[in-house]
Protein backbone atom coordinates (compact mmCIF):
# COMPACT_ATOMS: atom_id res chain seq x y z
CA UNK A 1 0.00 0.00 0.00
CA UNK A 2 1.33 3.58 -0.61
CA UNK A 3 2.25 5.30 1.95
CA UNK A 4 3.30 9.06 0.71
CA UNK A 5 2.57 10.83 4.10
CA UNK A 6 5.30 9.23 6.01
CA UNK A 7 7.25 8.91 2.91
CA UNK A 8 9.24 12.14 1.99
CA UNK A 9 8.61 12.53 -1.78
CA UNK A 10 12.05 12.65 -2.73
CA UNK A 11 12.40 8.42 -0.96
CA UNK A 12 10.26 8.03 -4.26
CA UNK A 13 12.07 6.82 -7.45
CA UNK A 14 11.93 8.56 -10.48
CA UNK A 15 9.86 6.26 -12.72
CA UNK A 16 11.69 6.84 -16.18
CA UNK A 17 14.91 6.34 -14.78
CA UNK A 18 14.32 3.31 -12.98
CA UNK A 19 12.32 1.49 -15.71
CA UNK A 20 15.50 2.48 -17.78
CA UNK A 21 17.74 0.51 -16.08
CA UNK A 22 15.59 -2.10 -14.93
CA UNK A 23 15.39 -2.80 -18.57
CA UNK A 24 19.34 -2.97 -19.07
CA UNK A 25 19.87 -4.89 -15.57
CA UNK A 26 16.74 -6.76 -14.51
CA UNK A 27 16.87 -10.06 -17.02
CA UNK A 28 13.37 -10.55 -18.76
CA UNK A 29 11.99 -7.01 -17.44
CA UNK A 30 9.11 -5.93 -19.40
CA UNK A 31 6.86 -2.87 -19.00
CA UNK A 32 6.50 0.29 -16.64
CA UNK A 33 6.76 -0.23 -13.07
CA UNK A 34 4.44 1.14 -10.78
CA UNK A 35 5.28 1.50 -7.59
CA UNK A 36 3.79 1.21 -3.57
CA UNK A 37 5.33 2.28 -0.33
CA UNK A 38 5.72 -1.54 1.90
CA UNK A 39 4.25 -0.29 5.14
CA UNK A 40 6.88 -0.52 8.46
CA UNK A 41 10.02 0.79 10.00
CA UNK A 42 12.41 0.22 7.25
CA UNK A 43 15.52 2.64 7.66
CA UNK A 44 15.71 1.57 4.05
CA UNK A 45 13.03 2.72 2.14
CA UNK A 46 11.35 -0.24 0.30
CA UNK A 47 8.95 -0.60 -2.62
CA UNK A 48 6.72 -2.71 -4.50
CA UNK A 49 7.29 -2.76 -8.09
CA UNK A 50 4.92 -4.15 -10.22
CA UNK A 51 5.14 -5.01 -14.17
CA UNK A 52 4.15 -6.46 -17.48
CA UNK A 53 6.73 -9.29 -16.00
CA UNK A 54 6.06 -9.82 -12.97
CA UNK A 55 6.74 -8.29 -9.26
CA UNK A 56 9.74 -7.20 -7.51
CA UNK A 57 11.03 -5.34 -4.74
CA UNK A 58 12.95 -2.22 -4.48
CA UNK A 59 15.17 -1.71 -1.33
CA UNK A 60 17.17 1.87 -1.48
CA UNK A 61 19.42 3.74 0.88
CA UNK A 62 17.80 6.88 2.03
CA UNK A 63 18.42 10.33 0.27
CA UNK A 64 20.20 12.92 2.25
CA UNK A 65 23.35 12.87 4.42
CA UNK A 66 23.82 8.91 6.46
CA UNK A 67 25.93 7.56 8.68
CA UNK A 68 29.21 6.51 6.87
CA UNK A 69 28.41 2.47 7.91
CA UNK A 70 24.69 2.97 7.75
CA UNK A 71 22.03 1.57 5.33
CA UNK A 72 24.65 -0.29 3.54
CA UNK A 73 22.72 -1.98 0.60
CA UNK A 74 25.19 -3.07 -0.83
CA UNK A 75 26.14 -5.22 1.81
CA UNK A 76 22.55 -6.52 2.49
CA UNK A 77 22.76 -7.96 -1.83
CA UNK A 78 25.49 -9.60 -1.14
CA UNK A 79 24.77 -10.95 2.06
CA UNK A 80 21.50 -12.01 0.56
CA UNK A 81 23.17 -13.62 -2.40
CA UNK A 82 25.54 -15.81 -0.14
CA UNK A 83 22.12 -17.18 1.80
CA UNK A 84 19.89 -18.08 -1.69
CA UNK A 85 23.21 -20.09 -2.40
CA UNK A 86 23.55 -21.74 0.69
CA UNK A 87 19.84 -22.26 0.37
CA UNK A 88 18.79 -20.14 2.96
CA UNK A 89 15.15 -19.16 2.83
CA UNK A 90 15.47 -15.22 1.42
CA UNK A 91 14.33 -13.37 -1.55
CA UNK A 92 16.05 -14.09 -4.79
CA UNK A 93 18.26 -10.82 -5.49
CA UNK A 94 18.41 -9.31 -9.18
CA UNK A 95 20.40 -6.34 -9.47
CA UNK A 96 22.52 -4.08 -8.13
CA UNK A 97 22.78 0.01 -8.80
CA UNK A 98 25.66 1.73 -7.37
CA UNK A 99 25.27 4.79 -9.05
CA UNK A 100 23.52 7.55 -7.47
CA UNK A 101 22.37 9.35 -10.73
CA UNK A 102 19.76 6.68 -11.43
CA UNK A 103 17.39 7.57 -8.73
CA UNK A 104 19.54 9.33 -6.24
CA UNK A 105 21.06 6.95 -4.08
CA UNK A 106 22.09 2.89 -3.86
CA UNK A 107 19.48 0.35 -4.35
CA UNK A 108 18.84 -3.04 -5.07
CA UNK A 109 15.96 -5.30 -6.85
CA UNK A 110 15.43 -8.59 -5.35
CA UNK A 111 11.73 -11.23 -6.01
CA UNK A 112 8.69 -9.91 -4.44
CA UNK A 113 7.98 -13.43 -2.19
CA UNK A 114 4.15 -14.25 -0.97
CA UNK A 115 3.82 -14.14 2.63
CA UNK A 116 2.22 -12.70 5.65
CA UNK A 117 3.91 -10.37 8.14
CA UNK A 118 3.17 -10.72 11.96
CA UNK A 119 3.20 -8.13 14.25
CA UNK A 120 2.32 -9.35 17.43
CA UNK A 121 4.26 -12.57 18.66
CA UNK A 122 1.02 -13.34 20.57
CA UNK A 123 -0.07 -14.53 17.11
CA UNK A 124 -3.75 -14.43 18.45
CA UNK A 125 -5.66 -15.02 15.58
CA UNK A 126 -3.61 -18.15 14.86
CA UNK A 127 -4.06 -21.92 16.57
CA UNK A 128 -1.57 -23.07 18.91
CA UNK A 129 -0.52 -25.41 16.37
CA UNK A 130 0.18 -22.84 13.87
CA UNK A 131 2.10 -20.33 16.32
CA UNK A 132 4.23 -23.42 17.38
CA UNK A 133 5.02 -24.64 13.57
CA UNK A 134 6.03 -20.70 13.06
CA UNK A 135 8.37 -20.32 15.94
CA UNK A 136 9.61 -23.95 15.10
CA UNK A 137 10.34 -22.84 11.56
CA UNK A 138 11.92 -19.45 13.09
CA UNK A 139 14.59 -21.65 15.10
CA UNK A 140 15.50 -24.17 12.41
CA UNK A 141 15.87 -21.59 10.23
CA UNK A 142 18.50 -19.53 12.32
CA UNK A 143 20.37 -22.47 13.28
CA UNK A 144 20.65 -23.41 9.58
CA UNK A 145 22.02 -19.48 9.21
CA UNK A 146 24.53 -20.00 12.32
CA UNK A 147 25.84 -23.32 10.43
CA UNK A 148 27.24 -21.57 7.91
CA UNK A 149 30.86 -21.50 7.72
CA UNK A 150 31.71 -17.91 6.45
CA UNK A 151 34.79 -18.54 4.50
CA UNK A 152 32.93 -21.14 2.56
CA UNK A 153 30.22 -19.02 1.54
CA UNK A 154 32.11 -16.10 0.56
CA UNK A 155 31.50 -13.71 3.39
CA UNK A 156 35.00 -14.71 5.31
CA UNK A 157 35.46 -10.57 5.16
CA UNK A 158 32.34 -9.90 5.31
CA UNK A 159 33.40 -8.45 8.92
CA UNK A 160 35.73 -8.69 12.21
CA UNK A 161 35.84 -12.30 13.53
CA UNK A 162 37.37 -11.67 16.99
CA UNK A 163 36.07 -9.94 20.33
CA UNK A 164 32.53 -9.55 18.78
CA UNK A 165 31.18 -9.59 22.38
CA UNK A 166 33.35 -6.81 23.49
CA UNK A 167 33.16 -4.78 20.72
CA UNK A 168 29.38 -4.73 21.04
CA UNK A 169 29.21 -3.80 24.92
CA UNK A 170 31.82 -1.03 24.23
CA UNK A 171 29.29 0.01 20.89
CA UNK A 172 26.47 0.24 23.23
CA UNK A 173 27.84 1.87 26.04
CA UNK A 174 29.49 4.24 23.75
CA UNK A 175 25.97 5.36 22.30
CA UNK A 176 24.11 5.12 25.33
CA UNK A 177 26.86 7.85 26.60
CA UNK A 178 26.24 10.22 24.30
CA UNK A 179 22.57 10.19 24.00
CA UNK A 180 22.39 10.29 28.33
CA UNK A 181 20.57 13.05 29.46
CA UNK A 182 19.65 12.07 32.98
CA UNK A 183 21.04 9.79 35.56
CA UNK A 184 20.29 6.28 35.44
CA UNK A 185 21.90 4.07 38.24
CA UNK A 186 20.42 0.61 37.03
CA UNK A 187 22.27 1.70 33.57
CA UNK A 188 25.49 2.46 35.65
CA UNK A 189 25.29 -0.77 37.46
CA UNK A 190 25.36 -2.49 33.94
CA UNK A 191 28.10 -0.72 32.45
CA UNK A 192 29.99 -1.56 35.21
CA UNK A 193 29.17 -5.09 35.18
CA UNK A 194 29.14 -6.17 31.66
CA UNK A 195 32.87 -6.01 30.36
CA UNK A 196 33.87 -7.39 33.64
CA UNK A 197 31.58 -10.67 32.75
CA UNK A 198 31.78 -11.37 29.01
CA UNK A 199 31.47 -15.15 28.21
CA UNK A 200 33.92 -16.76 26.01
CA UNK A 201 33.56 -16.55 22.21
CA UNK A 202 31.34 -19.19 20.21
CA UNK A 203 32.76 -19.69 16.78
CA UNK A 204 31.99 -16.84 14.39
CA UNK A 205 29.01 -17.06 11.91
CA UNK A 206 27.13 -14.43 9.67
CA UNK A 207 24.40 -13.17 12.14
CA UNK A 208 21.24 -11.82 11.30
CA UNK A 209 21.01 -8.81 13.60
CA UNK A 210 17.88 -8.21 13.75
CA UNK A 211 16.16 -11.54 13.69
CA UNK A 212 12.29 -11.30 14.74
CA UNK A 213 8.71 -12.27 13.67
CA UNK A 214 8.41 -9.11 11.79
CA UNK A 215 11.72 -9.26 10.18
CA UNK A 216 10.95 -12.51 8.29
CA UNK A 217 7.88 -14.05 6.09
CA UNK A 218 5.66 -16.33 6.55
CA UNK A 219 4.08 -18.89 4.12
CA UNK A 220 0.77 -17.67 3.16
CA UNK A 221 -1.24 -20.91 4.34
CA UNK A 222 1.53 -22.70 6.23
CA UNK A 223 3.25 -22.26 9.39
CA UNK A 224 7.17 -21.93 8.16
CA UNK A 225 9.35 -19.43 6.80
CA UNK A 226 9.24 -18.65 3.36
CA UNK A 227 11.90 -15.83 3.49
CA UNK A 228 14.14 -13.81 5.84
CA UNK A 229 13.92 -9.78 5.21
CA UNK A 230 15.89 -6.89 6.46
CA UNK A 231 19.64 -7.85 7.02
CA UNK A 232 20.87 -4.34 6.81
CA UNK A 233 22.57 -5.13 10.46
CA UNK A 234 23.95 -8.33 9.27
CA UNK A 235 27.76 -8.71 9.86
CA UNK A 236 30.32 -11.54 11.38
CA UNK A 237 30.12 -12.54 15.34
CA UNK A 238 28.77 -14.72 17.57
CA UNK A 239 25.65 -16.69 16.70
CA UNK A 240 24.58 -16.96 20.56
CA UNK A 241 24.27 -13.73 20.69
CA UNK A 242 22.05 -13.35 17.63
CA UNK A 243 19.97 -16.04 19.25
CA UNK A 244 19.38 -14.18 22.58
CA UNK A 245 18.30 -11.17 20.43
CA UNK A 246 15.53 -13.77 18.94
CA UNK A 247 14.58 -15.04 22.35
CA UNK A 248 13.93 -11.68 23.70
CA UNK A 249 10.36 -11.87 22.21
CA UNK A 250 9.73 -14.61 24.95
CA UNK A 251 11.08 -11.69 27.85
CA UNK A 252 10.20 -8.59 26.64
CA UNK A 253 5.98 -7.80 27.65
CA UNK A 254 3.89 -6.55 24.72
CA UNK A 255 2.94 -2.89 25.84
CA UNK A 256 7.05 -2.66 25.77
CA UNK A 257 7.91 -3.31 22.42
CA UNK A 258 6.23 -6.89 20.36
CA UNK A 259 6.65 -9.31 23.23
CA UNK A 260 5.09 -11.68 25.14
């Protein structure tokens, strides 16, 4: 569905330009695209594009001044890439456009893939059999993601492979420094606390990084994955960690933020 009120008009491709190169890049392309806002928190704007050939998705990096490391789509293609190879459940990528001029910034065009989104992890309108078959799928699916040996799927650089642990709790701490306005002793306490009890290192694996219901698809009349979405946080570190971030759903009560 379009969304142009949350949607700054300039997020919008330009339609002649991208049917343009969607011609020249996109194999068996055919027609002009119209296009529809996805609805959600993407930091990277994303876009139905529909076609004489078919449907596809457009994922861009947002217009306007970023964060040097931030909304890297470039990285999310090829990370995306490595899983379809590896046979990862994900959308099938198609292109890559690294030049600006084409609609103003980076972007990408993977396979539009059927599926439902869930927003509550309640799943309330769902049996208990289907919310268990979905959760199933969700753990079988990141522990097939975690087996992956980097180096053998081409993403051995794809970043650091030591201290992932302790880079993250410095990260954190960093950030929560500079946006502190007011005291916060339980914060303090856990500052304090964390470098001093950092578990060991599990071997490193591609992680997810942001791995929730929301963040993946489901089949539309089965309970399993079809695809995982939104790796723009992916990177290389420690797959236990990337787990805990999934099990938070199951600590974390719904007035909060999507919990239990």
């Amino acid at each position: 569905m379009a969304d142009p009120v949350t949607t700054p008009p300039n997020q919008w491709p330009d339609t002649d330009a991208l049917t343009a190169w969607m011609q020249e890049n996109v194999t068996r392309f055919s027609g002009t695209p119209v296009l529809s806002k996805f609805e959600g928190g993407q930091s990277n704007p994303t876009f139905r594009v529909t076609s004489d050939s078919g449907a596809y998705v457009l994922r861009r990096k947002p217009m306007g001044p970023v964060l040097p490391s931030a909304h890297a789509v470039d990285r999310e293609f090829r990370v995306l890439s490595a899983m379809a190879a590896a046979n990862i459940p994900v959308p099938r990528v198609r292109a890559l456009c690294l030049d600006e001029s084409v609609i103003g910034s980076n972007f990408y065009i993977m396979d539009l893939v059927p599926g439902r989104v869930f927003w509550d992890p309640r799943l309330p309108d769902l049996s208990t059999q289907e919310r268990a078959g979905i959760f199933d799928s969700m753990n079988e699916t990141i522990a097939r993601i975690h087996s992956l040996d980097p180096d053998t799927i081409g993403l051995g650089d794809f970043g650091r492979k030591d201290d992932y642990l302790t880079r993250q709790v410095s990260r954190w701490t960093r950030q929560y420094e500079a946006a502190r306005m007011d005291p916060n002793d339980a914060m303090e306490r856990l500052i304090e606390w964390l470098p001093r009890h950092i578990p060991p290192e599990h071997p490193a694996r591609v992680v997810h990084g942001d791995y929730r219901l929301d963040n993946v698809l489901v089949h539309p009349q089965e309970p399993h994955v079809s695809a995982v979405l939104d790796w723009e946080l992916s990177t290389i570190g420690n797959p236990i960690a990337d787990f805990a971030y999934h099990l938070m759903t199951w600590r974390i009560a719904p007035d909060l933020f999507r919990g239990w």
